[in-house]
Protein backbone atom coordinates (compact mmCIF):
# COMPACT_ATOMS: atom_id res chain seq x y z
CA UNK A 1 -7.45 -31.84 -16.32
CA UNK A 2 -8.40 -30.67 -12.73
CA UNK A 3 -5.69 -33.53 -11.61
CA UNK A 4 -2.73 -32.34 -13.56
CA UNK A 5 -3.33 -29.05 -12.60
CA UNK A 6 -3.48 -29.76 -8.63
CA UNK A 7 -0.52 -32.17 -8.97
CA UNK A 8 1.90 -28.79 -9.98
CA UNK A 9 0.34 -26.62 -7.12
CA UNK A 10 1.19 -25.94 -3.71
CA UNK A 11 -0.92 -23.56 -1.58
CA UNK A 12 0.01 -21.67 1.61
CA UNK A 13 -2.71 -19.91 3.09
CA UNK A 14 -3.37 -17.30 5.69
CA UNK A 15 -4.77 -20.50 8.08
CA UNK A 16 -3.03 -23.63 7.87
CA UNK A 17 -4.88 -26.76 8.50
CA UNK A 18 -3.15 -29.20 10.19
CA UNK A 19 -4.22 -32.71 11.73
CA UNK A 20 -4.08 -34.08 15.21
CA UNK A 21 -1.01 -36.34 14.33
CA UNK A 22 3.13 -35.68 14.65
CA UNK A 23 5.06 -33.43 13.10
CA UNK A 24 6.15 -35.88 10.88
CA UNK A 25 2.84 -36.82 9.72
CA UNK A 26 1.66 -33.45 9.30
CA UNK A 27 4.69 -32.80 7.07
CA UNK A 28 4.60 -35.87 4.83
CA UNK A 29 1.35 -35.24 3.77
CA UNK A 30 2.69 -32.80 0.91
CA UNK A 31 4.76 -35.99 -0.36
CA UNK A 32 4.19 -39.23 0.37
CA UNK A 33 7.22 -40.93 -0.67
CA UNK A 34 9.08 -38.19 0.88
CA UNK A 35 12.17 -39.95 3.34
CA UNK A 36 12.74 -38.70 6.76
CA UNK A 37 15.40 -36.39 5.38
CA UNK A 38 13.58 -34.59 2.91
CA UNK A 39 11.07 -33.59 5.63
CA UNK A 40 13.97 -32.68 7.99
CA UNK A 41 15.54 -30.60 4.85
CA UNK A 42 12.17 -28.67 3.89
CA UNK A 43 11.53 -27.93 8.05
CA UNK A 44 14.90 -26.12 7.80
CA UNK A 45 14.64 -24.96 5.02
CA UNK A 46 11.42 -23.57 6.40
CA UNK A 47 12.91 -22.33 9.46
CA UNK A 48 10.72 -25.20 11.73
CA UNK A 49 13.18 -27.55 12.41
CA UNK A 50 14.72 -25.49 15.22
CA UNK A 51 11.54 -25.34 16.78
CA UNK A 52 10.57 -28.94 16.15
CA UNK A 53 13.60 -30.03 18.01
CA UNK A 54 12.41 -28.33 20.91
CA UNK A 55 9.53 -30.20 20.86
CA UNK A 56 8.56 -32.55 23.64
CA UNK A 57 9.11 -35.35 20.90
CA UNK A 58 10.88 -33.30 17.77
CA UNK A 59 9.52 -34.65 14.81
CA UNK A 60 7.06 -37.55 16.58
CA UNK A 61 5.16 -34.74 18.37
CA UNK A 62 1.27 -34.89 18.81
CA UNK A 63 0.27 -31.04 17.62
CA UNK A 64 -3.36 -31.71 18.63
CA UNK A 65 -6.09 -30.64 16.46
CA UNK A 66 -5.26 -28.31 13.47
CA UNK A 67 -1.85 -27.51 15.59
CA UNK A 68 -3.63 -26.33 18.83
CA UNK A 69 -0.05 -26.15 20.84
CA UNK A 70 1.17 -24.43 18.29
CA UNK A 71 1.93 -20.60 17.69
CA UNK A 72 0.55 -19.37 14.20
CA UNK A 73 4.22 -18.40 13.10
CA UNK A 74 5.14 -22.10 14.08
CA UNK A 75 1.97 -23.31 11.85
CA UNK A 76 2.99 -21.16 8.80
CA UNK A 77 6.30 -22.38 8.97
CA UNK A 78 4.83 -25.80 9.08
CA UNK A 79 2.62 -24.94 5.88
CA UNK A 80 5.70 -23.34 4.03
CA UNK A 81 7.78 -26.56 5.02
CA UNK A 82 4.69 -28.74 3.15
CA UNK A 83 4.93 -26.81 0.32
CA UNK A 84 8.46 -27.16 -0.40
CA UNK A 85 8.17 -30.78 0.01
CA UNK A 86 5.30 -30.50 -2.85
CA UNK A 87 8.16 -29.66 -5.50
CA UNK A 88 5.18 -28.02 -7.48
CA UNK A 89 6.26 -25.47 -9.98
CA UNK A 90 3.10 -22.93 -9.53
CA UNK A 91 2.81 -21.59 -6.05
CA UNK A 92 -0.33 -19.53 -4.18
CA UNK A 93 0.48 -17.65 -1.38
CA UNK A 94 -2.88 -16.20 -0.14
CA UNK A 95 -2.17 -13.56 2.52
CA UNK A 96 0.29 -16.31 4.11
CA UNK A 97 1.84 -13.45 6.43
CA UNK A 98 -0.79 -11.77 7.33
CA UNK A 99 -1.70 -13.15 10.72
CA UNK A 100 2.08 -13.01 11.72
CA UNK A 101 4.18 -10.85 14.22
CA UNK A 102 6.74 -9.46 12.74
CA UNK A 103 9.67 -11.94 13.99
CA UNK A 104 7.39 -14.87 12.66
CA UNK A 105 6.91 -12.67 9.67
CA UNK A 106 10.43 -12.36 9.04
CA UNK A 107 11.52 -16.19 9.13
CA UNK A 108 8.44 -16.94 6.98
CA UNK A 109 9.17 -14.31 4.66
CA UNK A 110 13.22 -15.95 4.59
CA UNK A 111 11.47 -19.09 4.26
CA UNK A 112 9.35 -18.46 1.26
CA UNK A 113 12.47 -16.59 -0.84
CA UNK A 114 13.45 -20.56 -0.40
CA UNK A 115 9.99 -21.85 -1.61
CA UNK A 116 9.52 -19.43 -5.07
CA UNK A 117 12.86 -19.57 -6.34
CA UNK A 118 12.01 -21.09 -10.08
CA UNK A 119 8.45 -21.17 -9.31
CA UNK A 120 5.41 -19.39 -10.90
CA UNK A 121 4.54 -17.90 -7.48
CA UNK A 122 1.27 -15.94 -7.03
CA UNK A 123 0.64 -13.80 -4.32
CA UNK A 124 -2.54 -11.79 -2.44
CA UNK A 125 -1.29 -9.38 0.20
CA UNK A 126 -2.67 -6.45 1.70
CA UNK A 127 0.98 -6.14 3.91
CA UNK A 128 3.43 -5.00 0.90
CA UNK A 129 6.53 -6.29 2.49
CA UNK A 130 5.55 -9.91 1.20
CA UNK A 131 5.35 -8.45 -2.70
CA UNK A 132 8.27 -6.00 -3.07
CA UNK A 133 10.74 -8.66 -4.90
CA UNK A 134 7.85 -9.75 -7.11
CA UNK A 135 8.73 -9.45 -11.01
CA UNK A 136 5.11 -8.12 -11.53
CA UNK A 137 2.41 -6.21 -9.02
CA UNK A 138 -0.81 -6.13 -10.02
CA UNK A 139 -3.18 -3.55 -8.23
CA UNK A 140 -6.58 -4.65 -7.74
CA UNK A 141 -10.20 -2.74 -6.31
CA UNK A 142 -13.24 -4.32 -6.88
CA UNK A 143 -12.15 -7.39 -8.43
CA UNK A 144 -10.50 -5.23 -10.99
CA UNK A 145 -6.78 -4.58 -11.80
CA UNK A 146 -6.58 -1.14 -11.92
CA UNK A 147 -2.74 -0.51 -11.93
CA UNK A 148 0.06 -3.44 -12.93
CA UNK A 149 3.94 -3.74 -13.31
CA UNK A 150 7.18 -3.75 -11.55
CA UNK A 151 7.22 -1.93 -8.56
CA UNK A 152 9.32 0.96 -9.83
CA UNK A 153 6.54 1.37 -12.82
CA UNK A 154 3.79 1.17 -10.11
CA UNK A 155 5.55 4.25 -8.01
CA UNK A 156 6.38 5.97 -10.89
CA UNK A 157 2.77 6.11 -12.09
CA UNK A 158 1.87 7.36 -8.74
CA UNK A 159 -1.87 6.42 -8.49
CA UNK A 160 -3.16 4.19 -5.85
CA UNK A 161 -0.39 1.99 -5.46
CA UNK A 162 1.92 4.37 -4.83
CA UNK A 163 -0.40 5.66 -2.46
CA UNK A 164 -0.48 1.91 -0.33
CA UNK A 165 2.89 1.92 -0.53
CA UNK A 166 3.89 5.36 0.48
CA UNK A 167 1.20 4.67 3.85
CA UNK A 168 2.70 1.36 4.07
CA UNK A 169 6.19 2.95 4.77
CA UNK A 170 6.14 6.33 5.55
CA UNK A 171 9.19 7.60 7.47
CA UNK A 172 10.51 4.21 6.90
């Protein structure tokens, strides 16, 4: 059913919806009968608890609507942080870095190595960087997959993947 199947997924998306409560609130959402700690735990784990603390009130903070006084690195953080709270074992990351600088990029990128360890994990990206370490790439144009393995298989084919990547990270 629908229910079983939304019960084992968590979703991180490119915008994070958030609600005009605390930190805290925000965050428990994912789990319910999640304690204090395991929201503290999944924030660091998440690379937001630093930040938190430096909130006027840490964890009891008012964001404001959808996280209004706060930066988008600080909201994906937040979103990553639900997630691992979730415990679900199938995971959709849809372009979840994409809006990101690339320090934010960085911690949420740390953060999600955290989040898809032993989880089905599924991906969109247009930025590379967030698919390298993925076990399978799948190449897709039109709503087609025109090209799909690891990411050795995909450069040694040398079609359009290969081309991405190779403008992705030229002189890199």
């Amino acid at each position: 059913s629908y229910d079983s199947l939304r019960k084992n997924i968590a979703y991180v998306g490119q915008d994070t919806f958030l609600f005009s409560q605390t930190v805290m609130q925000n965050l428990r959402l994912a789990r319910p009968t999640a304690s204090d700690d395991d929201i503290v735990e999944a924030a660091k784990m998440a690379h937001a608890d630093e930040f938190i603390q430096k909130l006027p009130a840490g964890y009891d903070t008012q964001i404001g609507e959808n996280g209004v006084f706060l930066s988008g690195g600080q909201r994906q953080r937040l979103a990553i942080a639900r997630a691992l709270l979730r415990r679900a074992s199938i995971l959709l990351l849809d372009e979840a870095t994409s809006a990101l600088d690339s320090h934010s990029e960085k911690l949420v990128r740390d953060a999600l190595e955290h989040l898809t360890k032993g989880v089905t994990t599924v991906v969109v990206a247009h930025r590379l960087s967030t698919i390298l370490q993925a076990d399978q790439i799948c190449y897709l144009e039109a709503g087609q997959v025109l090209e799909r393995g690891s990411l050795a298989q995909l450069l040694e084919l040398n079609g359009k993947f290969a081309a991405l990547y190779n403008s992705q990270f030229a002189g890199t």
